[in-house]
C-alpha atoms as a PDB file:
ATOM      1  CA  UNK A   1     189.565 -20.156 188.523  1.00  0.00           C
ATOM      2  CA  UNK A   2     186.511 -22.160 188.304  1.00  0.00           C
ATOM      3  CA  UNK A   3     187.617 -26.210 188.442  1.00  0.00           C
ATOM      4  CA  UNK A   4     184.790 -28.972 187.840  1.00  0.00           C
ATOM      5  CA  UNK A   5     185.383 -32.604 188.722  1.00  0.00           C
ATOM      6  CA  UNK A   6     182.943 -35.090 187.039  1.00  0.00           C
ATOM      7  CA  UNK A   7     182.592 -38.479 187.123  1.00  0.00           C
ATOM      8  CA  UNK A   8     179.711 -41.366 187.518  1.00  0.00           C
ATOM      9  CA  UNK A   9     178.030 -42.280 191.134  1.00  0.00           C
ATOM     10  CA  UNK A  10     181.453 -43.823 193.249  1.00  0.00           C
ATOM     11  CA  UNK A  11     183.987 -42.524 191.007  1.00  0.00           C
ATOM     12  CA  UNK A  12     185.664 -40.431 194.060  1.00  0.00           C
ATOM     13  CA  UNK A  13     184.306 -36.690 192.515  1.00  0.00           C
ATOM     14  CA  UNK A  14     183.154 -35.610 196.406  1.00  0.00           C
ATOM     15  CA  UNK A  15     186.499 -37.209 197.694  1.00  0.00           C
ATOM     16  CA  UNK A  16     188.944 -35.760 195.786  1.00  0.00           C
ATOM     17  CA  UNK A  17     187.191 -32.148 195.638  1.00  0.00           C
ATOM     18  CA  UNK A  18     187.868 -32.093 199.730  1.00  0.00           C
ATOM     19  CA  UNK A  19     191.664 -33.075 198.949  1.00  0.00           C
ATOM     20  CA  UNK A  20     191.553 -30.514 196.515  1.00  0.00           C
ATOM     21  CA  UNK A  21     189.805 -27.384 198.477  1.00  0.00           C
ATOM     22  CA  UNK A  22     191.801 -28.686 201.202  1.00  0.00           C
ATOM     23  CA  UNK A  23     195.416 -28.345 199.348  1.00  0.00           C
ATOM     24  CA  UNK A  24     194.816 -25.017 197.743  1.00  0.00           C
ATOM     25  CA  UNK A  25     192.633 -23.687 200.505  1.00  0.00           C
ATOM     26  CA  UNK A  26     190.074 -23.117 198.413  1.00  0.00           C
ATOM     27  CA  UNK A  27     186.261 -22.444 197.736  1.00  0.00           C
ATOM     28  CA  UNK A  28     184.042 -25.717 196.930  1.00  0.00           C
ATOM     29  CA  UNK A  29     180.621 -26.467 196.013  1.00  0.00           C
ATOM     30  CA  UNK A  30     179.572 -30.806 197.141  1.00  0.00           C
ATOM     31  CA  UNK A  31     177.095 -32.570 195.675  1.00  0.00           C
ATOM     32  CA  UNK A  32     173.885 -32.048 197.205  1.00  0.00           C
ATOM     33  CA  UNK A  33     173.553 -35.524 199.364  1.00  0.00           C
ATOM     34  CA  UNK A  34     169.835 -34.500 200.721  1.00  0.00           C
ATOM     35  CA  UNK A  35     167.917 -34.028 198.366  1.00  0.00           C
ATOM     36  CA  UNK A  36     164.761 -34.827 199.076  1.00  0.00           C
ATOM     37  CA  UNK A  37     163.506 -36.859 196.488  1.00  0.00           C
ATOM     38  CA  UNK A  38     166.747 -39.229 195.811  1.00  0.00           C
ATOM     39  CA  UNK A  39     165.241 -42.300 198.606  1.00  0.00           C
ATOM     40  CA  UNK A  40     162.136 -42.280 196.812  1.00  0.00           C
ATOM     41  CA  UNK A  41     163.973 -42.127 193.394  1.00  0.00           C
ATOM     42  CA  UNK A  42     165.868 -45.284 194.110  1.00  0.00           C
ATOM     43  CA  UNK A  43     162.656 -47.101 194.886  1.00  0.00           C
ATOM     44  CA  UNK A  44     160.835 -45.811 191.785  1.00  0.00           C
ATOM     45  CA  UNK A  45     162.595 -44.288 189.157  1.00  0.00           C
ATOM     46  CA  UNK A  46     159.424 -43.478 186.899  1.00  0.00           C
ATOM     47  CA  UNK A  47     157.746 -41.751 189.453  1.00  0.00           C
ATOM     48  CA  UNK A  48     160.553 -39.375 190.887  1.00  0.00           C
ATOM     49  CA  UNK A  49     162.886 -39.042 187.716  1.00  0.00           C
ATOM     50  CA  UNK A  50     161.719 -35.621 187.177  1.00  0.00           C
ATOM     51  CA  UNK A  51     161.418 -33.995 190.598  1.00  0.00           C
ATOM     52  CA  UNK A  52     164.848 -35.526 190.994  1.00  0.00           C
ATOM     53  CA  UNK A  53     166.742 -34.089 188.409  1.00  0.00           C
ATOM     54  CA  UNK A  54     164.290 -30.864 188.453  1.00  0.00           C
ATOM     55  CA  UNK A  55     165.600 -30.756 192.280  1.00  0.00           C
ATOM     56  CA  UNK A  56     169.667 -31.817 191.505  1.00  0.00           C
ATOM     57  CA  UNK A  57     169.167 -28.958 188.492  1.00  0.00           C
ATOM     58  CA  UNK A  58     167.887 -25.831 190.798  1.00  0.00           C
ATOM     59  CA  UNK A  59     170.645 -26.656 193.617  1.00  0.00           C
ATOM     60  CA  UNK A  60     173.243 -26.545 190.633  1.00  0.00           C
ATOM     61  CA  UNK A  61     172.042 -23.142 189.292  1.00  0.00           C
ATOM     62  CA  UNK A  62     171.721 -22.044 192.993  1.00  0.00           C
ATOM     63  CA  UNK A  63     175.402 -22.763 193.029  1.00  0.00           C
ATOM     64  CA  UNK A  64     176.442 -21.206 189.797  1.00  0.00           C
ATOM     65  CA  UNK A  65     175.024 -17.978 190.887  1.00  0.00           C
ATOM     66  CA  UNK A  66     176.365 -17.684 194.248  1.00  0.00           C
ATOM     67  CA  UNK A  67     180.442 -18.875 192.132  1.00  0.00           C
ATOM     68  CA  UNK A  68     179.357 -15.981 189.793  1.00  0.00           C
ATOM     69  CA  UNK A  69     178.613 -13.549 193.063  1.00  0.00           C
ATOM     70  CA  UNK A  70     181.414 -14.635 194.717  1.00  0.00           C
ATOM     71  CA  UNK A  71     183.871 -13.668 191.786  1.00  0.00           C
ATOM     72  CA  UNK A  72     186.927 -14.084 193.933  1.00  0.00           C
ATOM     73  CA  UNK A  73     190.708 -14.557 192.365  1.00  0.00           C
ATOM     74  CA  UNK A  74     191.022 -17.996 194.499  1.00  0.00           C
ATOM     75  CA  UNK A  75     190.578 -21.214 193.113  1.00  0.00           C
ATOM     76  CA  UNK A  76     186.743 -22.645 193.275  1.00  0.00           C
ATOM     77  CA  UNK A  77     185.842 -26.768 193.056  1.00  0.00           C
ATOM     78  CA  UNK A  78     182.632 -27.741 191.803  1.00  0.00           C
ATOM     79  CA  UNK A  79     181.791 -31.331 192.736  1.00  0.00           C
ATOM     80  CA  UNK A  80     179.564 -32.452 189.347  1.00  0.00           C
ATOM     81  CA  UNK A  81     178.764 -30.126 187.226  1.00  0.00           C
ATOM     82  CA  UNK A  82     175.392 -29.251 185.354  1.00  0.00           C
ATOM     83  CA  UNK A  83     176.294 -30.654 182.043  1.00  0.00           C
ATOM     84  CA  UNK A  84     176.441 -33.753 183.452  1.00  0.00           C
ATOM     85  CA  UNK A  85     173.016 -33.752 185.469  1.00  0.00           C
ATOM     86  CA  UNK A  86     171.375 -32.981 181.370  1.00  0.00           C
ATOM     87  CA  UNK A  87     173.483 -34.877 179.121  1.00  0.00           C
ATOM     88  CA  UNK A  88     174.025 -38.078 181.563  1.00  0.00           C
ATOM     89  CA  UNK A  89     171.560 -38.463 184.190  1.00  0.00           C
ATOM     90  CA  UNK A  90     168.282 -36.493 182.899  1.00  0.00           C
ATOM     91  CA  UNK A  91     168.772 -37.830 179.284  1.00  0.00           C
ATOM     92  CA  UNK A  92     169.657 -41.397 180.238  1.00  0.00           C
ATOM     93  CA  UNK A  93     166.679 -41.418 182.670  1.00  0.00           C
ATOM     94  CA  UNK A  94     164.541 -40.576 179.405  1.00  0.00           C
ATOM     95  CA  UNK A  95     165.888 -42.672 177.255  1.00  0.00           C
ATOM     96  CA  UNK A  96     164.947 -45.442 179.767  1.00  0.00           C
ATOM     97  CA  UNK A  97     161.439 -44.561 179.875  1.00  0.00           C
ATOM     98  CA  UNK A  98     161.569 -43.007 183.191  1.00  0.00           C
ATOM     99  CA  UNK A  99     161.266 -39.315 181.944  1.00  0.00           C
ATOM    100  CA  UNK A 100     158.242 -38.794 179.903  1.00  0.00           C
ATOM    101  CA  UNK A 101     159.199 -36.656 176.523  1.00  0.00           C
ATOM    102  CA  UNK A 102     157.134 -33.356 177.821  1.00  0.00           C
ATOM    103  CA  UNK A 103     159.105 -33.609 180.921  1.00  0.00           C
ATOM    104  CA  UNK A 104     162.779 -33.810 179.291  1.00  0.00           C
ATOM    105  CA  UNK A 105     161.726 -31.271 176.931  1.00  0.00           C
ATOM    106  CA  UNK A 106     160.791 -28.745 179.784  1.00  0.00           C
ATOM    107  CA  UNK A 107     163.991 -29.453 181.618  1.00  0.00           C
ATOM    108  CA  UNK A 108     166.394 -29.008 178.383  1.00  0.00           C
ATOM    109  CA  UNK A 109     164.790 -25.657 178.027  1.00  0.00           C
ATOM    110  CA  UNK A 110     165.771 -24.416 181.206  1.00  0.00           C
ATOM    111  CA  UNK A 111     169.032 -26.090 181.012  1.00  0.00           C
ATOM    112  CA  UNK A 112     169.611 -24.427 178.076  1.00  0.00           C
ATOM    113  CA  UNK A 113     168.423 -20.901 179.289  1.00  0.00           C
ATOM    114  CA  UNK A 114     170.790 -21.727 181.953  1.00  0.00           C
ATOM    115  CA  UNK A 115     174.319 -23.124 180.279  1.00  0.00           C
ATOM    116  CA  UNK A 116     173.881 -19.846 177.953  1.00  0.00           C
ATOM    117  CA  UNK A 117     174.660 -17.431 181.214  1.00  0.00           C
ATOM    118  CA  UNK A 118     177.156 -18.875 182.636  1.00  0.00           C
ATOM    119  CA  UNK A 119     180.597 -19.521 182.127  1.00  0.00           C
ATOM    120  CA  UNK A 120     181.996 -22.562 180.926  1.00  0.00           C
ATOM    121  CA  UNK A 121     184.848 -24.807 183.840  1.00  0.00           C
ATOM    122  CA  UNK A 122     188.013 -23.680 182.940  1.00  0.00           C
ATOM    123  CA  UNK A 123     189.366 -27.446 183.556  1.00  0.00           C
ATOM    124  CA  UNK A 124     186.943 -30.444 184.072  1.00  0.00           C
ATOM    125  CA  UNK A 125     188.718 -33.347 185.749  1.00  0.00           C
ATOM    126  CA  UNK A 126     186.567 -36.568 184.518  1.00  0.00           C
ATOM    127  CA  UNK A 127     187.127 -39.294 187.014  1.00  0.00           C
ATOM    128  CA  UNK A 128     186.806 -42.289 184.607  1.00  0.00           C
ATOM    129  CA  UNK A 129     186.081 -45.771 186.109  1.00  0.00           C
ATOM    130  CA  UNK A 130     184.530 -49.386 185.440  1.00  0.00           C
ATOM    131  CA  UNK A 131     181.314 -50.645 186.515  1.00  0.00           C
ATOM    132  CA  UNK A 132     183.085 -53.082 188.772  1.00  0.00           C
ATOM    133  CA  UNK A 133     185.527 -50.006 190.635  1.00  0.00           C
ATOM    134  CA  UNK A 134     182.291 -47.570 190.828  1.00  0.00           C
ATOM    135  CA  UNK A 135     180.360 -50.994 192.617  1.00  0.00           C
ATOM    136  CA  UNK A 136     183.289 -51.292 195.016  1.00  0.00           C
ATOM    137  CA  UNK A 137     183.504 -47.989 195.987  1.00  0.00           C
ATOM    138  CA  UNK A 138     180.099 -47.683 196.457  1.00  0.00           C
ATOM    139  CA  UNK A 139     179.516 -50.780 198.399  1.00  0.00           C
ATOM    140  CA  UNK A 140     182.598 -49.189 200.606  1.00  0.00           C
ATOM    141  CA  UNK A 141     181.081 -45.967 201.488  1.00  0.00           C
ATOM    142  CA  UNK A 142     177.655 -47.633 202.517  1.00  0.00           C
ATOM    143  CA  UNK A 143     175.307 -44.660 201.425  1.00  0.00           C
ATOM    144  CA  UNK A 144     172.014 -46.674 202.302  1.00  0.00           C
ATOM    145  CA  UNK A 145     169.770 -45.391 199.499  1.00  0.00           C
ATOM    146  CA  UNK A 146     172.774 -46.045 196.924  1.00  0.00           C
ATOM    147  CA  UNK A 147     172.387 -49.616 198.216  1.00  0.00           C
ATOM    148  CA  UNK A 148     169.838 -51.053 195.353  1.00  0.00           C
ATOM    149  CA  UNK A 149     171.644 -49.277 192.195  1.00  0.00           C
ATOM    150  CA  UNK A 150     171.414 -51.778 189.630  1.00  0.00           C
ATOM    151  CA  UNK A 151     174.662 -52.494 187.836  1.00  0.00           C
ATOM    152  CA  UNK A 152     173.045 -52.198 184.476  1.00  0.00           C
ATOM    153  CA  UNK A 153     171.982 -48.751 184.919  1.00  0.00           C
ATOM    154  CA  UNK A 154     175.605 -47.716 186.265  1.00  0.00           C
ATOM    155  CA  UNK A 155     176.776 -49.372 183.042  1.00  0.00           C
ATOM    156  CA  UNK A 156     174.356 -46.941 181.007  1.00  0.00           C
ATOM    157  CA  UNK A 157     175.420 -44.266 183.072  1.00  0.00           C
ATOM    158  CA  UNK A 158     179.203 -44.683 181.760  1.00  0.00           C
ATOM    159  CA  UNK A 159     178.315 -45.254 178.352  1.00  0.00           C
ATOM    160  CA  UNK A 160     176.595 -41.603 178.451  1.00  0.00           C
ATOM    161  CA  UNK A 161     179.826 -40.186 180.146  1.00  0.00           C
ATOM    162  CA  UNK A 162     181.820 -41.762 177.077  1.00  0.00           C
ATOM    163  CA  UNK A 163     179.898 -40.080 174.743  1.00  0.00           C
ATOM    164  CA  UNK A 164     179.769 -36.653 176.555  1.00  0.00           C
ATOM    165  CA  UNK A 165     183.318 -36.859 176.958  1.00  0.00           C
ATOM    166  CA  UNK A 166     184.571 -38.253 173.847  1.00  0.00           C
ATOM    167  CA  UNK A 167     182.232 -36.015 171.473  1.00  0.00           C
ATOM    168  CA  UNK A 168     180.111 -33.199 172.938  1.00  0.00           C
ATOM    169  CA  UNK A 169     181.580 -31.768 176.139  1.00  0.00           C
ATOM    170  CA  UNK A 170     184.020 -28.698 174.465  1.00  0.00           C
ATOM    171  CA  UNK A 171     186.595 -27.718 177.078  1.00  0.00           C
ATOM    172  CA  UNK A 172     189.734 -28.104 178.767  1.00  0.00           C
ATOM    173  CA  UNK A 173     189.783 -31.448 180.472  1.00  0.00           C
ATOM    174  CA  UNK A 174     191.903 -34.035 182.417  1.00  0.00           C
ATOM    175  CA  UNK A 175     190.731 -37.616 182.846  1.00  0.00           C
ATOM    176  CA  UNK A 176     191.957 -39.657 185.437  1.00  0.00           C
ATOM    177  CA  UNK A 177     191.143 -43.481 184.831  1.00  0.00           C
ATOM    178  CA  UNK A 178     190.397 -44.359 188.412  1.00  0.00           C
ATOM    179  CA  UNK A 179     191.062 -48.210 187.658  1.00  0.00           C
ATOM    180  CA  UNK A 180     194.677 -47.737 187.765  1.00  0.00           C
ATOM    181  CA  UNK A 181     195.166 -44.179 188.784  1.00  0.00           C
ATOM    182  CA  UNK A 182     193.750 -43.855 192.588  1.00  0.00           C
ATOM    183  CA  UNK A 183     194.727 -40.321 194.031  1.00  0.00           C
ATOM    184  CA  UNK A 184     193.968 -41.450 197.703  1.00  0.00           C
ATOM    185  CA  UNK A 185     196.441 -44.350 197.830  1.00  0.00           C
ATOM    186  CA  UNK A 186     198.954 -43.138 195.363  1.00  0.00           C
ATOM    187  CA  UNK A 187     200.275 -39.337 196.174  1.00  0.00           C
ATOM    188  CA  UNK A 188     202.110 -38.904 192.481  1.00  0.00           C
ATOM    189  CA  UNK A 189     197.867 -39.048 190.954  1.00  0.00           C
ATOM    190  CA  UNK A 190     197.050 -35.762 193.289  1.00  0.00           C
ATOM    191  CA  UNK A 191     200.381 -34.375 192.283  1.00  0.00           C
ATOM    192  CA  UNK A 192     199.720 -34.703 188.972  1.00  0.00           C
ATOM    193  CA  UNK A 193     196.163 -33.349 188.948  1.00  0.00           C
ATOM    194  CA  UNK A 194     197.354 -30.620 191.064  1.00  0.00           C
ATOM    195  CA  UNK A 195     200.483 -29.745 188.476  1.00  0.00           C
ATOM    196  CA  UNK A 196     197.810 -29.252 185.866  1.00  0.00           C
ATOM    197  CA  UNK A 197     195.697 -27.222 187.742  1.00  0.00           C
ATOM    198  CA  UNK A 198     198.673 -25.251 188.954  1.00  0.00           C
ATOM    199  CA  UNK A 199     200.043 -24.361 185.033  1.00  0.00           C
ATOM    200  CA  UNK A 200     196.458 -23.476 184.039  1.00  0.00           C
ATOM    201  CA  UNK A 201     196.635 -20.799 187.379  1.00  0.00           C
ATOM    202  CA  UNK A 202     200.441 -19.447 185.752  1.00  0.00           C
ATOM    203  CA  UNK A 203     198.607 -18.936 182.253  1.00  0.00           C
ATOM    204  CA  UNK A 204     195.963 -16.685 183.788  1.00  0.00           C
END
């Protein structure tokens, strides 16, 4: 069972994917934190957009093949998923004017090549939260280069999650509105995320 958690930059995807591998013992794939282009990215967005998400892009389909080689009966956790680096970051980045049109185009294609091969999650958990929780939360976990995110572009970033969400993403999904619902402090959230995850395992 294949289990995607999605969410914007300090929405608590990496955190609650190692709670989650951890209480069902299972198989998960992090969000690349080195990549090599994300310092640089921070500091100039219209230079690096593109070898950014190009990067982000080739370490998700290097994931999606090993979860397809793997093809184990256990649970696997996906921490982001690759619909979100095309329809949230790389298009948001574009329509910014930090992605040239040529360069948006040639990722979509191979995105597309891509999404057609593989298998869609068979539950995304969206971890929905304000600007003002994801700035917290960041601020908390003190990633250096996440330092300098402007809170504008975090609130552009959400806006593009709404709309993936609410009218083109077409699967199973649970959303867990992480101003109010905080699965490390409050042990009934994880319970209930797990309960969901554990009825989709009985239909199988």
């Amino acid at each position: 069972m294949y289990i995607a958690i999605a969410g914007n930059i300090g929405s608590g995807k990496t955190t609650l994917t190692q709670m989650l591998t951890e209480r069902y013992k299972a198989k998960a794939y992090l969000e690349e934190s080195n990549n090599p282009y994300i310092g640089d990215f921070y500091e100039d967005m219209n230079r690096w957009s593109f070898n950014l998400q190009i990067s982000f892009l080739g370490s998700r389909i290097e994931q999606t093949m090993d979860m397809l080689a793997d093809n184990g009966s256990g649970v696997i956790f996906q921490d982001r998923t690759i619909y979100e680096d095309a329809h949230i970051f790389a298009d948001n980045l574009h329509e910014m004017g930090l992605m040239a049109s040529r360069d948006i185009e040639t990722y979509m294609k191979i995105f597309r090549l891509v999404t057609s091969l593989i298998p869609r999650p068979d539950l995304l958990i969206y971890l929905k939260a304000s600007v003002p929780t994801l700035i917290s939360q960041i601020r908390k976990r003190g990633r250096a280069y996440e330092m300098n995110i402007d809170e504008a572009y975090l609130k552009r970033l959400n806006g593009k999650y709404n709309h993936w969400i609410d009218t083109i993403y077409e699967g199973d999904m649970l959303v867990i509105d992480k101003d109010h619902e905080d699965f490390v402090s409050d042990a009934s959230v994880f319970e209930r995320i797990c309960a969901r995850i554990d009825a989709l395992n009985t239909q199988r």
